[in-house]
N, C-alpha and C. Protein backbone atom coordinates (compact mmCIF):
# COMPACT_ATOMS: atom_id res chain seq x y z
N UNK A 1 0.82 -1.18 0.00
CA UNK A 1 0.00 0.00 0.00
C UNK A 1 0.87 1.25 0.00
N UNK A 2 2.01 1.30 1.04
CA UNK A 2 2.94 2.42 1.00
C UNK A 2 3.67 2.37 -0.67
N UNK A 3 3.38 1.66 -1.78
CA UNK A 3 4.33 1.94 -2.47
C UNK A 3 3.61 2.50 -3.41
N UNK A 4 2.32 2.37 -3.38
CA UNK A 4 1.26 2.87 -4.24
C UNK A 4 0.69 3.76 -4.08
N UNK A 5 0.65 4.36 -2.85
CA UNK A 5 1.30 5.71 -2.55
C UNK A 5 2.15 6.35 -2.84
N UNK A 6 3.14 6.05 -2.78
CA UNK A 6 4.72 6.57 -3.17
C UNK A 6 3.99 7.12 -4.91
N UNK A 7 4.12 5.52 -6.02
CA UNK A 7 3.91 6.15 -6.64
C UNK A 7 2.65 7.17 -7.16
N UNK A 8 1.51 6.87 -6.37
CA UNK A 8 0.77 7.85 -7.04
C UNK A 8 1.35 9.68 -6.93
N UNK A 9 1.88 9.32 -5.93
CA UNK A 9 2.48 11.27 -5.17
C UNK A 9 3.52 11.51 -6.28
N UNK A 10 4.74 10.62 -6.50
CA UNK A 10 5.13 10.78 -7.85
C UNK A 10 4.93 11.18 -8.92
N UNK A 11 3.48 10.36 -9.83
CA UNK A 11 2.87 10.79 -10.22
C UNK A 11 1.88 11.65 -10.60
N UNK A 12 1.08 12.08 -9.66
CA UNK A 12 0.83 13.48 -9.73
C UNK A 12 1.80 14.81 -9.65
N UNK A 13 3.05 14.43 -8.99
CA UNK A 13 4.04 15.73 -8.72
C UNK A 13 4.47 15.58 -10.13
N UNK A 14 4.39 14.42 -10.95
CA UNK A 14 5.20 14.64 -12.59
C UNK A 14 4.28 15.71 -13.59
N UNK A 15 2.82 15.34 -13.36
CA UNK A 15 2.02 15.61 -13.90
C UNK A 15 1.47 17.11 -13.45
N UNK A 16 1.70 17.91 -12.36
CA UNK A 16 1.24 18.96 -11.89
C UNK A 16 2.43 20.02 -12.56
N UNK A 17 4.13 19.26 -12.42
CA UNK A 17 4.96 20.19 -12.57
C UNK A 17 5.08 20.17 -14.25
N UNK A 18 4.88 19.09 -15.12
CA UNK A 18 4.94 18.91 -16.43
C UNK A 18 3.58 19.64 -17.19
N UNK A 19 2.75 19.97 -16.74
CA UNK A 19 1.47 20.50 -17.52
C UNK A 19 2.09 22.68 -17.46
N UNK A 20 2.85 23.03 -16.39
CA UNK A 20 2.95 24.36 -16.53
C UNK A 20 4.22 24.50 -17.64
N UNK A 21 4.67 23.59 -17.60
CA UNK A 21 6.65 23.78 -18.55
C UNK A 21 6.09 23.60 -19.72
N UNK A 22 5.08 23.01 -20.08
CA UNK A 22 4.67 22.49 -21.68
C UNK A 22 4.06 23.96 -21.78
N UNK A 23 2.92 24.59 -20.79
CA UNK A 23 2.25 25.74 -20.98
C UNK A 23 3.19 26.96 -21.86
N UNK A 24 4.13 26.97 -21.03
CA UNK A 24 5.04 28.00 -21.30
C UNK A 24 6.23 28.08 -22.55
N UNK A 25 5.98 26.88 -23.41
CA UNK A 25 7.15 26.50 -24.37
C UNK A 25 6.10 26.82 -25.50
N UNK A 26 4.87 26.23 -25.46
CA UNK A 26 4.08 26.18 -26.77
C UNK A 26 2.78 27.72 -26.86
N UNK A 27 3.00 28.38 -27.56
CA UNK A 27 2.53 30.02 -28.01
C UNK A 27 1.35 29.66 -28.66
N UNK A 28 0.16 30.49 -28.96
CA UNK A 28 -0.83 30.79 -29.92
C UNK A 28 -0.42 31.15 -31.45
N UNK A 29 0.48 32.13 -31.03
CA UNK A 29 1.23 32.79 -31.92
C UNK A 29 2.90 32.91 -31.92
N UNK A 30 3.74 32.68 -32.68
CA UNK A 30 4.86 32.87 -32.76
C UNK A 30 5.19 34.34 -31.85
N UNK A 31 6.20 34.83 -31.85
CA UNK A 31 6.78 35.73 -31.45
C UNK A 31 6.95 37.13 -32.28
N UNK A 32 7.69 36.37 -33.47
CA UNK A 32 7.83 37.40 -34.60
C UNK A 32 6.28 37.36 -34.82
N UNK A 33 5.66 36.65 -35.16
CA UNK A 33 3.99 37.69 -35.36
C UNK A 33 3.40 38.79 -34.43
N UNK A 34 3.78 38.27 -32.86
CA UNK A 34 3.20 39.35 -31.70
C UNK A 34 3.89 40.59 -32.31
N UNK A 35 5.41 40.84 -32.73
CA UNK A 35 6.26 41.64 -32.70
C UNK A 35 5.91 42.07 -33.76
N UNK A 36 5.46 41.45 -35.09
CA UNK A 36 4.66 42.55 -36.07
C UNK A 36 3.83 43.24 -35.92
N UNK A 37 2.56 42.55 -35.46
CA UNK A 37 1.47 43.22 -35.08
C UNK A 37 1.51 44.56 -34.25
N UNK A 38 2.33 44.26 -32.91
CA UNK A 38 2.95 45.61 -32.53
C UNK A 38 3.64 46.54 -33.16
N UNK A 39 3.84 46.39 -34.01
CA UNK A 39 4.58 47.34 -35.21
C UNK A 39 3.86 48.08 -35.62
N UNK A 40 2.98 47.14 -36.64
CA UNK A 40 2.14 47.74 -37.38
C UNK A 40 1.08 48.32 -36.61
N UNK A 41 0.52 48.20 -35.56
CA UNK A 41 -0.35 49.02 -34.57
C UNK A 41 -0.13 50.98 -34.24
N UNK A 42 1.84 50.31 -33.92
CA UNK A 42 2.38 51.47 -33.78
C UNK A 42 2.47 52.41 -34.89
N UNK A 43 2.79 51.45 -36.23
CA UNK A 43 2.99 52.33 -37.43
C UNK A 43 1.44 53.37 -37.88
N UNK A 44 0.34 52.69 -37.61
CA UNK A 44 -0.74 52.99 -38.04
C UNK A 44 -0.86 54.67 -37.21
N UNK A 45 -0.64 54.31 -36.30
CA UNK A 45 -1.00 55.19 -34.84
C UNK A 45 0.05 56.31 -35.54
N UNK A 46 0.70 56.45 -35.88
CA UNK A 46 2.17 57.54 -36.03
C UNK A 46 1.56 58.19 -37.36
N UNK A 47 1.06 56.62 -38.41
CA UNK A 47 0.60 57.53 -39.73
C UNK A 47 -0.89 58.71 -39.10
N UNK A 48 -1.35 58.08 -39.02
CA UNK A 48 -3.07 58.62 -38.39
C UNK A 48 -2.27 59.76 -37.35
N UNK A 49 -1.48 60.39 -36.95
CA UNK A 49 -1.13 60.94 -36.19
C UNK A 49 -0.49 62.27 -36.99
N UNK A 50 0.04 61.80 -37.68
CA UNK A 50 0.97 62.37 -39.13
C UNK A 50 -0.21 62.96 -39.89
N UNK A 51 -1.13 62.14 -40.12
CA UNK A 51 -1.96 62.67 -41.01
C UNK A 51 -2.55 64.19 -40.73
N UNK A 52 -3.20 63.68 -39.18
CA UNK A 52 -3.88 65.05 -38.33
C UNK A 52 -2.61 66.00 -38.36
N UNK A 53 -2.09 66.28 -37.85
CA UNK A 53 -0.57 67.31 -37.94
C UNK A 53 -0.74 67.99 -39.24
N UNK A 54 -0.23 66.88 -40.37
CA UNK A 54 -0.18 67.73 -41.78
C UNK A 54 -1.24 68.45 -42.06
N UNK A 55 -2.75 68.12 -41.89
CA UNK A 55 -3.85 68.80 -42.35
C UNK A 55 -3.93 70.53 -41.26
N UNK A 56 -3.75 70.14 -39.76
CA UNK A 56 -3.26 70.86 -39.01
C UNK A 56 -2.44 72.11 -39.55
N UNK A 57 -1.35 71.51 -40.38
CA UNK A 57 -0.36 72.69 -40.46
C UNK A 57 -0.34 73.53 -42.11
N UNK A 58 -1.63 73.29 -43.11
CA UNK A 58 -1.97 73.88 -43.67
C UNK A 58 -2.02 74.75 -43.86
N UNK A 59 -1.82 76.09 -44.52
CA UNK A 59 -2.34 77.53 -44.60
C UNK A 59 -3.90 77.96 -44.46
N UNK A 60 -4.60 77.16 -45.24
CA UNK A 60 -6.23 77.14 -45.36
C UNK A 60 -6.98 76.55 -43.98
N UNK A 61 -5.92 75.66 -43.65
CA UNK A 61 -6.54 75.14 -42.13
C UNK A 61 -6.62 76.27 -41.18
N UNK A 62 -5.30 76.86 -41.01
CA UNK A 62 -4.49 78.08 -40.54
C UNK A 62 -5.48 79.31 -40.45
N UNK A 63 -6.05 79.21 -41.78
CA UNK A 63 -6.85 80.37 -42.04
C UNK A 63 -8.21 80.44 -41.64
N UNK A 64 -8.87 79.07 -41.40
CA UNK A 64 -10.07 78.75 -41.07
C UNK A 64 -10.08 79.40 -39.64
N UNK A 65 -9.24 78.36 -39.09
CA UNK A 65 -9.11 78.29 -37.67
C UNK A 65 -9.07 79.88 -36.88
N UNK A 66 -7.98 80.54 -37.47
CA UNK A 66 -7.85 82.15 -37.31
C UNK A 66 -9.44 82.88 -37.75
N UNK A 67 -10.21 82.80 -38.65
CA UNK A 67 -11.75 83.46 -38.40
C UNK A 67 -12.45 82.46 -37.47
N UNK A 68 -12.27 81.46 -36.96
CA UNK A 68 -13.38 80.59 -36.22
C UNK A 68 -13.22 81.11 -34.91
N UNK A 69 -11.53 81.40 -34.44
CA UNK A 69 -11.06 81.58 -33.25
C UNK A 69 -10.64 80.85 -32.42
N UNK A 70 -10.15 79.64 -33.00
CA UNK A 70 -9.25 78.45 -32.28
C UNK A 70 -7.96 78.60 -32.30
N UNK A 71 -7.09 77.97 -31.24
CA UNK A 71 -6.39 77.73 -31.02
C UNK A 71 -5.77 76.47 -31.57
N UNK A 72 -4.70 76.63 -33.06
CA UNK A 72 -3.71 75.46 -33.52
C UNK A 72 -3.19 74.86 -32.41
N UNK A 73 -2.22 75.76 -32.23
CA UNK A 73 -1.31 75.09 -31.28
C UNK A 73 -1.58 74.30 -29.84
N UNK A 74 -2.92 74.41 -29.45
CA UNK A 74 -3.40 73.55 -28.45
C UNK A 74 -4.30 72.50 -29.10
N UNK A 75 -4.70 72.17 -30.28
CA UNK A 75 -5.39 71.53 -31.18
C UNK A 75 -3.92 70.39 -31.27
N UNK A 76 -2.95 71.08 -31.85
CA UNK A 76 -1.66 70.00 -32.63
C UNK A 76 -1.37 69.32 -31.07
N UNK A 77 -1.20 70.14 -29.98
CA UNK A 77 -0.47 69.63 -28.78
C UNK A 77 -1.65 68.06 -28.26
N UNK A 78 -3.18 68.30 -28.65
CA UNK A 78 -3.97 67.54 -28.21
C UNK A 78 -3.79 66.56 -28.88
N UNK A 79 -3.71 66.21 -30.05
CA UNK A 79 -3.32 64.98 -30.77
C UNK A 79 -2.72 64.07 -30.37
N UNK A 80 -1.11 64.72 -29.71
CA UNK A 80 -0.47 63.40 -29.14
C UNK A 80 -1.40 62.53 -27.99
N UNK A 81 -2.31 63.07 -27.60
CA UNK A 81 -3.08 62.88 -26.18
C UNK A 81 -3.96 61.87 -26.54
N UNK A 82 -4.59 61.69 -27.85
CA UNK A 82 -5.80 60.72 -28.58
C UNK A 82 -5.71 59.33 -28.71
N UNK A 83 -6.56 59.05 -27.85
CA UNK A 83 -6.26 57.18 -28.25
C UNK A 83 -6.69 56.75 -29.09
N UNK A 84 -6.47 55.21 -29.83
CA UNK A 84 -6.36 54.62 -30.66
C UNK A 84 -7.46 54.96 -31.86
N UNK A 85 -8.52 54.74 -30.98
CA UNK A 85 -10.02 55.07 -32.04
C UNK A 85 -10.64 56.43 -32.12
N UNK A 86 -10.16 57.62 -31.21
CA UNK A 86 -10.68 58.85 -31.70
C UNK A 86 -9.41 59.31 -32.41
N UNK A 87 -8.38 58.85 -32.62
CA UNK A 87 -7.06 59.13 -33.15
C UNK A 87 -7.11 58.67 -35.23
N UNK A 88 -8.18 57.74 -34.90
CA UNK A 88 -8.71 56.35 -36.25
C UNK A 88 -9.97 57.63 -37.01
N UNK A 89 -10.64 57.93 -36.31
CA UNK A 89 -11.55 58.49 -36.66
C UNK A 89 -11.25 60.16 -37.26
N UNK A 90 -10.04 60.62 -36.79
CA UNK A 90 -10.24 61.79 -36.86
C UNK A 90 -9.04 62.30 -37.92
N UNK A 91 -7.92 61.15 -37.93
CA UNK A 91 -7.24 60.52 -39.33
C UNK A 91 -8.19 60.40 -40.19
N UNK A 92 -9.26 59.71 -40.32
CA UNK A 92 -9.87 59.52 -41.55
C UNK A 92 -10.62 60.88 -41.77
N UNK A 93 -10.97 61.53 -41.28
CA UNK A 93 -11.98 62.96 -41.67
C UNK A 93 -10.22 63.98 -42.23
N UNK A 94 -9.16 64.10 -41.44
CA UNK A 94 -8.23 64.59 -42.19
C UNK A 94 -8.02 64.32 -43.47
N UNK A 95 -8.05 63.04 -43.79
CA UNK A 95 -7.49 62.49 -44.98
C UNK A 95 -8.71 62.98 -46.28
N UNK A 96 -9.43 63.04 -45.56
CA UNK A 96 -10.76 63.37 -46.29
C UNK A 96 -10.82 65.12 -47.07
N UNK A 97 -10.54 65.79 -45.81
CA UNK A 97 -10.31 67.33 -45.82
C UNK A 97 -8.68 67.68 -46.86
N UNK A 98 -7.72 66.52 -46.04
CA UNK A 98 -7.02 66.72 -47.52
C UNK A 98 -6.95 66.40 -49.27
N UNK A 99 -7.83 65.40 -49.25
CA UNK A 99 -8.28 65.26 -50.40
C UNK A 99 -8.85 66.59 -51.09
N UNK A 100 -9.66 66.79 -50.48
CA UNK A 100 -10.83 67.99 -51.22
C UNK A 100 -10.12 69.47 -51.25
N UNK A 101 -8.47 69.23 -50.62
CA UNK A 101 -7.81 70.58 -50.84
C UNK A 101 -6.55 70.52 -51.62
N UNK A 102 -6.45 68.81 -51.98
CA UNK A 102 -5.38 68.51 -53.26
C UNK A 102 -5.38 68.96 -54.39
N UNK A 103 -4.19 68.48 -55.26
CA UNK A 103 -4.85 68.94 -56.40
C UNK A 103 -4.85 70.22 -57.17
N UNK A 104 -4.33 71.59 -55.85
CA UNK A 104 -4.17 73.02 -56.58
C UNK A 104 -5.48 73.45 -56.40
N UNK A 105 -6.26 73.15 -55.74
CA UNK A 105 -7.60 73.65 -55.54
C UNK A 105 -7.39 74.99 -55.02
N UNK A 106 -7.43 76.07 -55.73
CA UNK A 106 -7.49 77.61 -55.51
C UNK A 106 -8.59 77.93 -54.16
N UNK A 107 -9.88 77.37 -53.92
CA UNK A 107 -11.12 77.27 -53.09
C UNK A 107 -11.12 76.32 -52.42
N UNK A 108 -11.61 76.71 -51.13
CA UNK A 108 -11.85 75.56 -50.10
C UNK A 108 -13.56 75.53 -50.37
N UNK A 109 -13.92 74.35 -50.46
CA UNK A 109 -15.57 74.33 -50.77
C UNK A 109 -16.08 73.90 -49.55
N UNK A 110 -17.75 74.10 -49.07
CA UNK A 110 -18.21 74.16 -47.79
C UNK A 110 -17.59 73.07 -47.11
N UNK A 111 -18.15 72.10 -47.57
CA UNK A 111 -17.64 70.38 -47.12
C UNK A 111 -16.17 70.11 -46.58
N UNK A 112 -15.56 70.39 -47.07
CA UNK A 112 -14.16 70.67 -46.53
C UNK A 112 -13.82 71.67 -45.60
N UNK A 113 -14.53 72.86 -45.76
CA UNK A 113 -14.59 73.53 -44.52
C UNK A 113 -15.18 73.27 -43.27
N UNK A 114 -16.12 72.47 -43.38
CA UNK A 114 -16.82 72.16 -42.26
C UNK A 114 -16.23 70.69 -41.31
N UNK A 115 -15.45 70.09 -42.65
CA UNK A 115 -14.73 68.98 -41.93
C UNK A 115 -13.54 69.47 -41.16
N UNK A 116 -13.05 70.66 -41.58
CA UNK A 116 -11.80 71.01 -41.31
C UNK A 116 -12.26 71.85 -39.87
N UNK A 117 -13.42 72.42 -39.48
CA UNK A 117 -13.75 72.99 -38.85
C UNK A 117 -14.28 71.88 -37.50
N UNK A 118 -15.09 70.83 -37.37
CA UNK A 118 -15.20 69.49 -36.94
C UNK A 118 -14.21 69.23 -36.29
N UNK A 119 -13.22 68.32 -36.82
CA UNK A 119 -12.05 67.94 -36.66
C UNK A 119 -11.26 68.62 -35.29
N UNK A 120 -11.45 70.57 -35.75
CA UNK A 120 -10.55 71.19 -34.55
C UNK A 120 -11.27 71.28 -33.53
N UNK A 121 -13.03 71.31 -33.50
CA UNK A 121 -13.44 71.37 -32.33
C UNK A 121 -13.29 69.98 -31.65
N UNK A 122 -14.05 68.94 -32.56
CA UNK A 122 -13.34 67.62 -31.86
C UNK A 122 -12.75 67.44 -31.45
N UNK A 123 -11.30 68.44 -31.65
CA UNK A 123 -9.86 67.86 -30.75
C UNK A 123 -9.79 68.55 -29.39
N UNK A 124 -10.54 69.92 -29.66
CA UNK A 124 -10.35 70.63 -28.36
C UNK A 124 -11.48 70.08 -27.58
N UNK A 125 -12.87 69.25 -27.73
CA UNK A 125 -13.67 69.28 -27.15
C UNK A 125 -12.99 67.70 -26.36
N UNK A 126 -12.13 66.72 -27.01
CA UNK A 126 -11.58 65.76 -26.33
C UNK A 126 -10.49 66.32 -25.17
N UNK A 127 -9.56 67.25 -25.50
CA UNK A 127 -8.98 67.92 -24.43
C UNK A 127 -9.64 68.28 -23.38
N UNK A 128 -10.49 69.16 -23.36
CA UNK A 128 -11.23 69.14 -22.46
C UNK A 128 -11.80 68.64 -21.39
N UNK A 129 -12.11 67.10 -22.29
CA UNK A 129 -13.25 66.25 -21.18
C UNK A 129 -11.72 65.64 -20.51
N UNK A 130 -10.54 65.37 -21.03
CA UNK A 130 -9.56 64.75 -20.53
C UNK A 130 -9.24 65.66 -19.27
């Protein structure tokens, strides 16, 4: 009886310490994939970040902003502050506003003004609540 004891305690101590060492060797995902994905997360975040800035540092933006009565430079400073998805969202309305001012477009047309106008209160109205 004592030996069948022995081994069952054995056996479970093989089996308790062998189920965490296997845990920790075998991944969902490789490594180099985690390490892309973090990349490209980051890369996205920097473009979408880049994007707002450039539309930001426009002349016509510049010019809007100066009759509306906002403040750029606390608008550009709020950006770095934006997380992932109001950062997603507000990249894409830039990209949008720069489109419609590509091109040599002599005129800013309403639509573009109003996005461009959006955009800066959006950023100051997220400062804010932060």
């Amino acid at each position: 009886m004592r030996t069948l004891a022995s081994i069952v305690a054995v056996l479970v101590t093989v089996l308790a310490l062998g189920s965490p060492l296997n845990a920790q060797s075998s991944h969902a995902a490789p490594q180099s994939a985690i390490d892309a994905a973090l990349q490209q997360h980051t890369t996205s975040e920097a473009a979408d970040r880049a994007a707002v800035l450039r539309l930001l540092e426009r002349t016509e933006v510049q010019a809007i902003a100066g009759d509306v009565g906002l403040d750029l430079r606390r608008a550009k400073d709020a950006v770095g502050t934006l997380d992932a998805s109001e950062l997603a969202g507000l990249a894409s309305q830039a990209r949008q506003a720069e489109e419609g001012l590509a091109g040599g477009q002599s005129r800013i047309t309403i639509s573009t003004t109003l996005i461009v106008i959006a955009l800066l209160v959006l950023i100051l109205i997220i400062v804010a609540v932060d």
